[in-house]
Protein backbone atom coordinates (compact mmCIF):
# COMPACT_ATOMS: atom_id res chain seq x y z
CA UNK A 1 -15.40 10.73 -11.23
CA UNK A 2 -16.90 7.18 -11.72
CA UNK A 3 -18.70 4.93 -9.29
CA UNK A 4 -17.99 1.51 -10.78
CA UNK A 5 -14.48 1.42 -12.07
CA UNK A 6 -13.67 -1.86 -9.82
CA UNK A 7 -14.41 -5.52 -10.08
CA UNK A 8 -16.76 -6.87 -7.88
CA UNK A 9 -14.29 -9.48 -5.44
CA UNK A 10 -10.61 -9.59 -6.47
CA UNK A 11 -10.03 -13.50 -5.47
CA UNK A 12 -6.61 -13.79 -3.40
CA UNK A 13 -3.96 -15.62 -4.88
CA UNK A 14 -1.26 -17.84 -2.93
CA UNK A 15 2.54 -17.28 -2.84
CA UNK A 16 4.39 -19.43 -4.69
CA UNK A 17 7.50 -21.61 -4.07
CA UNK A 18 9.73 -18.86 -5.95
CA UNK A 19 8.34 -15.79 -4.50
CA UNK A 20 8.72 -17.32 -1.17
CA UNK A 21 12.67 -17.95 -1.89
CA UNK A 22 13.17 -14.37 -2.66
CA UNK A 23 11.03 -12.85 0.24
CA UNK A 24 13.39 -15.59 2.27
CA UNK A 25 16.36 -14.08 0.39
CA UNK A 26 15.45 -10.42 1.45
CA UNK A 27 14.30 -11.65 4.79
CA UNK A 28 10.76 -10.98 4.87
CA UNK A 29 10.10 -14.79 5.21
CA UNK A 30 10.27 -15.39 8.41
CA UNK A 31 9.02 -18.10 10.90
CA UNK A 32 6.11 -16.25 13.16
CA UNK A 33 4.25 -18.25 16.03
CA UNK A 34 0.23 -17.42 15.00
CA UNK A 35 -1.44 -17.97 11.88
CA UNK A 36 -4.00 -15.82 10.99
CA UNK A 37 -6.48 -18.43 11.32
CA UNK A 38 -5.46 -18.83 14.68
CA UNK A 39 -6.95 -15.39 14.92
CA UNK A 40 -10.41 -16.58 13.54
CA UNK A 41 -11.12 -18.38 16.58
CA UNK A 42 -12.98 -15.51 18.46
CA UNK A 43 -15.74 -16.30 21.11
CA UNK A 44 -17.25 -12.84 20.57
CA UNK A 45 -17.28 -9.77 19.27
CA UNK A 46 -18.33 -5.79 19.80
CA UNK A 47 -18.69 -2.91 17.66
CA UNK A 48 -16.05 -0.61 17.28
CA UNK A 49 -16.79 3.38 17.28
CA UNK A 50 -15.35 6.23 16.46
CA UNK A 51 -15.12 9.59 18.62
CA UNK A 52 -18.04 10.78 16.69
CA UNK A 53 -20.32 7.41 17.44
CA UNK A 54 -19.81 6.21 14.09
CA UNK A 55 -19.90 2.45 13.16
CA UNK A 56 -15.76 1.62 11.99
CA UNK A 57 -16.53 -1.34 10.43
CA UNK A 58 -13.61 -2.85 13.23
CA UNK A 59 -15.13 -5.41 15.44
CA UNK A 60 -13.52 -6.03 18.78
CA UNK A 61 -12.88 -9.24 19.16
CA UNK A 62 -12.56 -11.39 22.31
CA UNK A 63 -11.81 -14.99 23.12
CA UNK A 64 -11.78 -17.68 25.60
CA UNK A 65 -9.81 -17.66 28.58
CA UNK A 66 -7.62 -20.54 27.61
CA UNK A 67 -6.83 -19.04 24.59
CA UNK A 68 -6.29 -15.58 24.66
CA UNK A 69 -3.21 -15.90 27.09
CA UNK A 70 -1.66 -17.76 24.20
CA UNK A 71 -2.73 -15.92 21.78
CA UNK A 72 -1.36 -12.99 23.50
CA UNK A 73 1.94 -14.40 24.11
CA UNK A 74 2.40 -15.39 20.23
CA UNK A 75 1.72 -11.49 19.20
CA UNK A 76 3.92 -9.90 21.81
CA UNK A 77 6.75 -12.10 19.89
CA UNK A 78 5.06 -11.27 16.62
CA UNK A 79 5.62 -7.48 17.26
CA UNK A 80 9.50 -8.34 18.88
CA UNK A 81 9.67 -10.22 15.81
CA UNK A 82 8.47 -7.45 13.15
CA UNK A 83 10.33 -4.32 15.31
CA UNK A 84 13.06 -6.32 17.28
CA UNK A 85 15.49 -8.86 17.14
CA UNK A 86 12.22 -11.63 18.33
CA UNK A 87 14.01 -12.09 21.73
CA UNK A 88 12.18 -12.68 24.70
CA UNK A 89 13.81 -9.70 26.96
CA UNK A 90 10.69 -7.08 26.46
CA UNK A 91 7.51 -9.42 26.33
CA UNK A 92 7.30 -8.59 29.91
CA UNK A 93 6.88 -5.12 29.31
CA UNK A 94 4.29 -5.34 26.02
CA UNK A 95 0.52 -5.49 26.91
CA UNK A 96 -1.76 -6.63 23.97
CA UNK A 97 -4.67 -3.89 24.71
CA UNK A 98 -6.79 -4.64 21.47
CA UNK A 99 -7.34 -7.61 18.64
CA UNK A 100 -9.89 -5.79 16.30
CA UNK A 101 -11.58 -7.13 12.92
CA UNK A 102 -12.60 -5.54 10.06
CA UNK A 103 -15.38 -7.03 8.15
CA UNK A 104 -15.53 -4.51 4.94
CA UNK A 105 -13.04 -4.93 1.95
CA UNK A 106 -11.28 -8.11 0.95
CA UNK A 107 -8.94 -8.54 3.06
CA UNK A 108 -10.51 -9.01 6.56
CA UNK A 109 -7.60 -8.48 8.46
CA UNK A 110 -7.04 -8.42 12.49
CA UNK A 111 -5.37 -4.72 13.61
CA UNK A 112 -3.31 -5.94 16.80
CA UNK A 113 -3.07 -3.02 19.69
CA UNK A 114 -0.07 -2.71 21.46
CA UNK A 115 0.94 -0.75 24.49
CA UNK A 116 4.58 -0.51 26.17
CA UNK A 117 3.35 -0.59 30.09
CA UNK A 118 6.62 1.41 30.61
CA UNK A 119 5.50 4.63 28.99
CA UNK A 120 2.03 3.91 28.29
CA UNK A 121 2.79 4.52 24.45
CA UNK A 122 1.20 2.29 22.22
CA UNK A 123 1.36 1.06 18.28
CA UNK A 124 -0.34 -1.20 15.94
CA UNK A 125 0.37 -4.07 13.64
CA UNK A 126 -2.12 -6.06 11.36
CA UNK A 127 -2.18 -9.73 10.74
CA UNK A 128 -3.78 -10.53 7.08
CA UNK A 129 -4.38 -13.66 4.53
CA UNK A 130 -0.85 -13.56 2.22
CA UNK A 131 -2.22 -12.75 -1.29
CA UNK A 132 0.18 -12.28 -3.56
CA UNK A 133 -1.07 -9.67 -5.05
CA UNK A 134 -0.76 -7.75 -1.93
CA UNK A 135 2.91 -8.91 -1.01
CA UNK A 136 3.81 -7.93 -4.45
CA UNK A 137 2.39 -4.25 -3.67
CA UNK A 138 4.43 -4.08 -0.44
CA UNK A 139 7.41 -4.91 -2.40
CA UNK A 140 6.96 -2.38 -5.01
CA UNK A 141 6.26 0.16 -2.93
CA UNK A 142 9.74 -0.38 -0.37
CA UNK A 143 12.00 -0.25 -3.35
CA UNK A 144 10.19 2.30 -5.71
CA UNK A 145 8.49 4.86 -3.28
CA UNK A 146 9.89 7.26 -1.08
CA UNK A 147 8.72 4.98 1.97
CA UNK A 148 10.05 2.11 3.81
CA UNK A 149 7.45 -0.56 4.74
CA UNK A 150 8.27 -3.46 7.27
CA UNK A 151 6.93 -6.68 6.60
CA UNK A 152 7.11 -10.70 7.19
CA UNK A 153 5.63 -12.84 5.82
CA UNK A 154 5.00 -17.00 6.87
CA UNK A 155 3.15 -19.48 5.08
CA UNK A 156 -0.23 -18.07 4.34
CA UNK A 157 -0.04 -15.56 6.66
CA UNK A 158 1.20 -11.99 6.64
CA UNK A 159 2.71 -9.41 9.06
CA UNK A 160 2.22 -5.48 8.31
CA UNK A 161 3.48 -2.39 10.22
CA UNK A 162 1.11 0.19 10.97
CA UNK A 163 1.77 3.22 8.27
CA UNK A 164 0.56 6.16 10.41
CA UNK A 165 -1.11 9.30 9.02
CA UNK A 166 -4.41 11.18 8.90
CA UNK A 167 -6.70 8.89 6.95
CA UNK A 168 -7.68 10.74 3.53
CA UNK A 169 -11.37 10.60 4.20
CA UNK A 170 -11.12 12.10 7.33
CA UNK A 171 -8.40 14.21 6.26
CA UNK A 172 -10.35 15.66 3.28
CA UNK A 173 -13.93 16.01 5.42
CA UNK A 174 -11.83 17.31 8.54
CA UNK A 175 -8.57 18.68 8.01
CA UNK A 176 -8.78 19.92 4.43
CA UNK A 177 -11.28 23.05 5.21
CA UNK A 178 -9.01 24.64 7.58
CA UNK A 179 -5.77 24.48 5.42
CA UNK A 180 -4.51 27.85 4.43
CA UNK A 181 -3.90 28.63 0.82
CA UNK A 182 -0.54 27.58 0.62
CA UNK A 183 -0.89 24.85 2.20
CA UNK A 184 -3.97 23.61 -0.23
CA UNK A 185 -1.22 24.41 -2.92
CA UNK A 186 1.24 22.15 -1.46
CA UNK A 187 -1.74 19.59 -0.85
CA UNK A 188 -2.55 19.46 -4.55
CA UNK A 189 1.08 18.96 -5.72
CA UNK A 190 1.58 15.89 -3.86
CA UNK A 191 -2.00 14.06 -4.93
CA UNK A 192 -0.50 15.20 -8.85
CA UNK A 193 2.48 12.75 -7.43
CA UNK A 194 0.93 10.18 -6.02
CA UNK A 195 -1.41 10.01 -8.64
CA UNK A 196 1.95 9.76 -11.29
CA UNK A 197 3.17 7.21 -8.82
CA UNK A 198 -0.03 4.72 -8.55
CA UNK A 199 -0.48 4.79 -12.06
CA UNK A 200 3.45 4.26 -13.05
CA UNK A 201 3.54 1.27 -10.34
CA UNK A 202 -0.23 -0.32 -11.07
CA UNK A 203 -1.45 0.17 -7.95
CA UNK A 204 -5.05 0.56 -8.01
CA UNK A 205 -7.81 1.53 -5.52
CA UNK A 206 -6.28 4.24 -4.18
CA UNK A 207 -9.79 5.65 -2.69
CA UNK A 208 -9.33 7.97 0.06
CA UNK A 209 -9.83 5.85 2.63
CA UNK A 210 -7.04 3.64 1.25
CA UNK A 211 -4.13 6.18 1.55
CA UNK A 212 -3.10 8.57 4.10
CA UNK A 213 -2.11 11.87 4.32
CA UNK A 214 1.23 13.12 6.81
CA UNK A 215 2.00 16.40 8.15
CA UNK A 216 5.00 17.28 8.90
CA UNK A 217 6.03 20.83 10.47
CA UNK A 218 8.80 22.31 9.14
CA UNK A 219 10.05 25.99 10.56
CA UNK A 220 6.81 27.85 10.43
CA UNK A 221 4.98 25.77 8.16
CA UNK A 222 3.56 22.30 7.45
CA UNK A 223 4.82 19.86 4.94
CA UNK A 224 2.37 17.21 3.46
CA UNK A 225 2.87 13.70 2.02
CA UNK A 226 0.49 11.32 0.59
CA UNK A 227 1.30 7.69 0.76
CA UNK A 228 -0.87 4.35 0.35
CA UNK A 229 -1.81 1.99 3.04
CA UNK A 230 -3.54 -0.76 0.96
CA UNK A 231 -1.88 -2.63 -1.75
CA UNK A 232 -4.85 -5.44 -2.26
CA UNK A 233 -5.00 -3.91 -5.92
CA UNK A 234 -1.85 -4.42 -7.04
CA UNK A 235 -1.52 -5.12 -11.23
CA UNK A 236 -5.10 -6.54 -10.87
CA UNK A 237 -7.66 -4.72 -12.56
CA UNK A 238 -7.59 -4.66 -16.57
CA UNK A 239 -9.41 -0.66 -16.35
CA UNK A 240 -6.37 1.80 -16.33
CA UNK A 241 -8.58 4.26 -14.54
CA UNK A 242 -8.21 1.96 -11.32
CA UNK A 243 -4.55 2.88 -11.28
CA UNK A 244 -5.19 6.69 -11.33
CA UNK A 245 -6.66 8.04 -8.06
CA UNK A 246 -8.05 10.78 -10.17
CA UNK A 247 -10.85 8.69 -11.10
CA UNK A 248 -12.55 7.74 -7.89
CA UNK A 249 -15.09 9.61 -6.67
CA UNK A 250 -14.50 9.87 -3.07
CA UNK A 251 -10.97 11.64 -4.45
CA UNK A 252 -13.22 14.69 -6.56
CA UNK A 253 -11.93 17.20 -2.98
CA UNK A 254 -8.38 16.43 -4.22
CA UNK A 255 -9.02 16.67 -8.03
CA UNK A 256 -11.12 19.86 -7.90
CA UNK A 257 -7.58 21.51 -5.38
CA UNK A 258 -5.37 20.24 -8.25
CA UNK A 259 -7.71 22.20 -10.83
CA UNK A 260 -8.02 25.48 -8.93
CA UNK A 261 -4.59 25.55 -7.85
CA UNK A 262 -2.16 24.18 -10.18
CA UNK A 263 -1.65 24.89 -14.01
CA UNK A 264 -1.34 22.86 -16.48
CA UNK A 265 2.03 23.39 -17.25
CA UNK A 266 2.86 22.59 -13.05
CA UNK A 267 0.69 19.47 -13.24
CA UNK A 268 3.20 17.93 -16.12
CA UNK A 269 6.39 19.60 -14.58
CA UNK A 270 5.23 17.21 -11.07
CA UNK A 271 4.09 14.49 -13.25
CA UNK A 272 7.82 14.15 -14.86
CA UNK A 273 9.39 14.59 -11.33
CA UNK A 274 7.71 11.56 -9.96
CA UNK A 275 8.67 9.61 -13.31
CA UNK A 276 12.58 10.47 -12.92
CA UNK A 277 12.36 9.93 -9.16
CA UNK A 278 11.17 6.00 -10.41
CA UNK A 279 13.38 5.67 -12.71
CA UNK A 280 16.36 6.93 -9.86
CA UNK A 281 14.91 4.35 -7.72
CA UNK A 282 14.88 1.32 -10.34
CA UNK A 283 18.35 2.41 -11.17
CA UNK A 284 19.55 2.33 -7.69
CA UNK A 285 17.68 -1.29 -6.90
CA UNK A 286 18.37 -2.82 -9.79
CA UNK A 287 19.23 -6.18 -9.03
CA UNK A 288 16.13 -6.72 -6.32
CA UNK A 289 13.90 -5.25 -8.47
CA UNK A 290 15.07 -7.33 -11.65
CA UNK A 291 14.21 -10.36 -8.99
CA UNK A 292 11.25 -9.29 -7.98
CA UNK A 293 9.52 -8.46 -11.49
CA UNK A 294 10.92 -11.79 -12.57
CA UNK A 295 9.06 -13.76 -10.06
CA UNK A 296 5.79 -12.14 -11.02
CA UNK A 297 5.94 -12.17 -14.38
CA UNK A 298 6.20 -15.86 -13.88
CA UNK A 299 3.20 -15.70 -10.91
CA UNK A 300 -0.87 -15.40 -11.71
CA UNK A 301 -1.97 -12.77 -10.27
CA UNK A 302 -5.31 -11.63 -12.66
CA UNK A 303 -7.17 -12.81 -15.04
CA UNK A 304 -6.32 -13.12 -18.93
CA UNK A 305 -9.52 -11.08 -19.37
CA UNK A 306 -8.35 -8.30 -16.97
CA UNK A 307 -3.86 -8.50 -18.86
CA UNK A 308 -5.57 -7.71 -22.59
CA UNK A 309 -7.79 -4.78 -21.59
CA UNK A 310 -4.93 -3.21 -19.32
CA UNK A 311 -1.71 -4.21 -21.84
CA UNK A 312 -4.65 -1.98 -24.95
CA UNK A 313 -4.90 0.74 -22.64
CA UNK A 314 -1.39 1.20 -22.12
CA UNK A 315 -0.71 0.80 -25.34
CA UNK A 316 -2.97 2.89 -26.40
CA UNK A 317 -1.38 5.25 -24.24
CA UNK A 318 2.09 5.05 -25.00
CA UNK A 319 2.43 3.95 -28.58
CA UNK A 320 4.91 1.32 -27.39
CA UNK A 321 4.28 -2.42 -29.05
CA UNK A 322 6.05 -3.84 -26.24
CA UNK A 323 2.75 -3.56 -24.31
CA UNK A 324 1.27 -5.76 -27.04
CA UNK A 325 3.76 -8.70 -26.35
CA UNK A 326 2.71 -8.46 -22.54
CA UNK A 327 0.88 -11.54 -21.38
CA UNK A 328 0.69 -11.50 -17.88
CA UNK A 329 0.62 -8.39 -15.44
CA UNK A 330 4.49 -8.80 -14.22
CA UNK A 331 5.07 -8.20 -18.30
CA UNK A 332 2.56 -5.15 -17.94
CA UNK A 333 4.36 -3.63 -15.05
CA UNK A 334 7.69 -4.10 -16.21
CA UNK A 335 7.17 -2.42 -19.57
CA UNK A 336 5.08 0.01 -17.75
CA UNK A 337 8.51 0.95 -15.64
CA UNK A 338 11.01 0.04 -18.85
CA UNK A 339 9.30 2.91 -20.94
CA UNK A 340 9.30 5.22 -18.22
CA UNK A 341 13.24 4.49 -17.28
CA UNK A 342 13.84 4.47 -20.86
CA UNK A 343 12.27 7.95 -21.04
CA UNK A 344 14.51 9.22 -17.90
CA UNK A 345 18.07 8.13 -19.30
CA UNK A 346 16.76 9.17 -22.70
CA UNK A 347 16.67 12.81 -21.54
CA UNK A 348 19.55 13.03 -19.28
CA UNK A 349 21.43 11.40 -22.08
CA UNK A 350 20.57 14.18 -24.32
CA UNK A 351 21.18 16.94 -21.61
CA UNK A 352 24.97 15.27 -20.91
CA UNK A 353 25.36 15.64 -24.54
């Protein structure tokens, strides 16, 4: 476990003119009525708490009276927008209950609250700065995980679902003591995945408080998944260890289930299930994902600094001399998910034979 495996400030990085055409192509580029600077304009603020009276780090913002009815108005067609077919027909019947700000990490984004006065049932969406490094993650993630994200994207402002699930930190402080053994088991098997799957993909940061963990009851047990909420680190940092939630110390509950529970020889057989499940996935997506790598191969989205420590590591790591050719992070990734695919129809070719 190490303390000081990031950077200090990741800087953000626009969208380009031909990453916009293909989020336009695969319409998540899409014409939205609020900026996120629009959002900036706040009168006040109050501190958010948790049930337990602890400081969130969410502000809740509130604004002048002239404003916020507009503002409000613009985010109920945001979320018709982002869920819906944008039509007018339900804004009547959407309350905006909440417009909270975080002020810790670097993305600062506004978490947007809001409540169906029907039912009383409520959701959330978040309205963030467009790095590209973050839209990239997104991307990745719909077509190569087993999870669906929704999306849009305008200008230099972004549009993100809520992903909902018991945040790790307050899964693994809360949640984690009262799991029964097989449960803990089934726990550890999917952090051996998502760890595979982070490191495969190049997403980085993956501290507990940046992923979530889902329960799902099945018959007369629980099921668990593990899936990531943040995608700021995407193909960023130049330190492999960043891509391997392993490595962070706030992660050392999920490490020391993986060591107590699992062997060895279950940690690789999980390890290569995750791989072939990527390589399925890049198969079956070919052509978008062929678009996508293209545009950010062609996009700057790190430092040269951060590409030669990250394309030696993974060299290092694989013996491949492809890695060595890399020069920017969309080379690193796409090698990164060439040897693995490579790998995948290497051994099914030899099993059909």
């Amino acid at each position: 476990m190490q303390d000081n495996l990031m950077s200090k400030k990741k800087p953000s990085f626009p969208i380009n003119d031909r990453f916009h055409t293909y989020l336009a192509k695969y319409n998540r580029n899409t014409k939205i009525p609020v900026f996120y600077d629009d959002l900036l304009r706040f009168a006040g603020c109050v501190t958010v708490y948790d049930r337990n009276e602890e400081d969130t780090l969410w502000v809740r913002c509130y604004y002048s009276d002239h404003e916020r009815n507009e503002i409000d108005i613009s985010l109920k067609h945001v979320y018709t927008i982002l869920h819906s077919d944008g039509s007018d027909e339900s804004l009547e019947f959407l309350n905006i209950d909440a417009i909270d700000y975080c002020t810790f990490g670097n993305s600062k984004p506004f978490r947007i609250r809001v409540r169906n006065v029907l039912n009383d049932s409520f959701t959330y969406f978040y309205v963030k700065m467009a790095d590209a490094s973050r839209v990239y993650g997104l991307e990745i993630e719909h077509i190569l995980s087993p999870h669906r994200i929704n999306f849009l994207v305008y200008k230099d402002t972004l549009i993100e679902e809520h992903i909902a699930g018991i945040p790790g930190d307050v899964f693994i402080s809360e949640e984690l003591p009262n799991c029964d053994e097989r449960a803990k088991t089934q726990i550890a098997k999917q952090f051996v995945k998502f760890n595979e799957r982070c490191m495969v993909r190049l997403l980085g940061d993956m501290r507990s408080y940046n992923y979530v963990v889902i329960p799902t009851h099945d018959f007369d047990h629980v099921e668990y998944t593990i899936r990531a909420i943040d995608f700021d680190q995407q193909s960023y940092e130049g330190n492999l260890k960043v891509y391997k939630p392993q490595f962070f110390k706030e992660n050392f509950k999920m490490v020391e289930l993986v060591t107590n529970k699992l062997q060895e020889n279950s940690i690789e057989q999980y390890r290569k299930e995750e791989r072939s499940l990527l390589a399925k996935r890049m198969i079956n997506a070919q052509s978008r994902f062929k678009e996508l790598v293209r545009c950010m191969i062609n996009d700057h989205v790190s430092s040269p600094e951060n590409v030669r420590e990250l394309r030696k590591d993974l060299y290092i790591l694989t013996n491949d001399m492809k890695f060595k050719r890399a020069r920017t992070m969309g080379q690193i990734l796409r090698t990164a998910l060439e040897f693995v695919k490579r790998n995948y129809e290497d051994v099914n070719t030899k099993v059909l034979g």
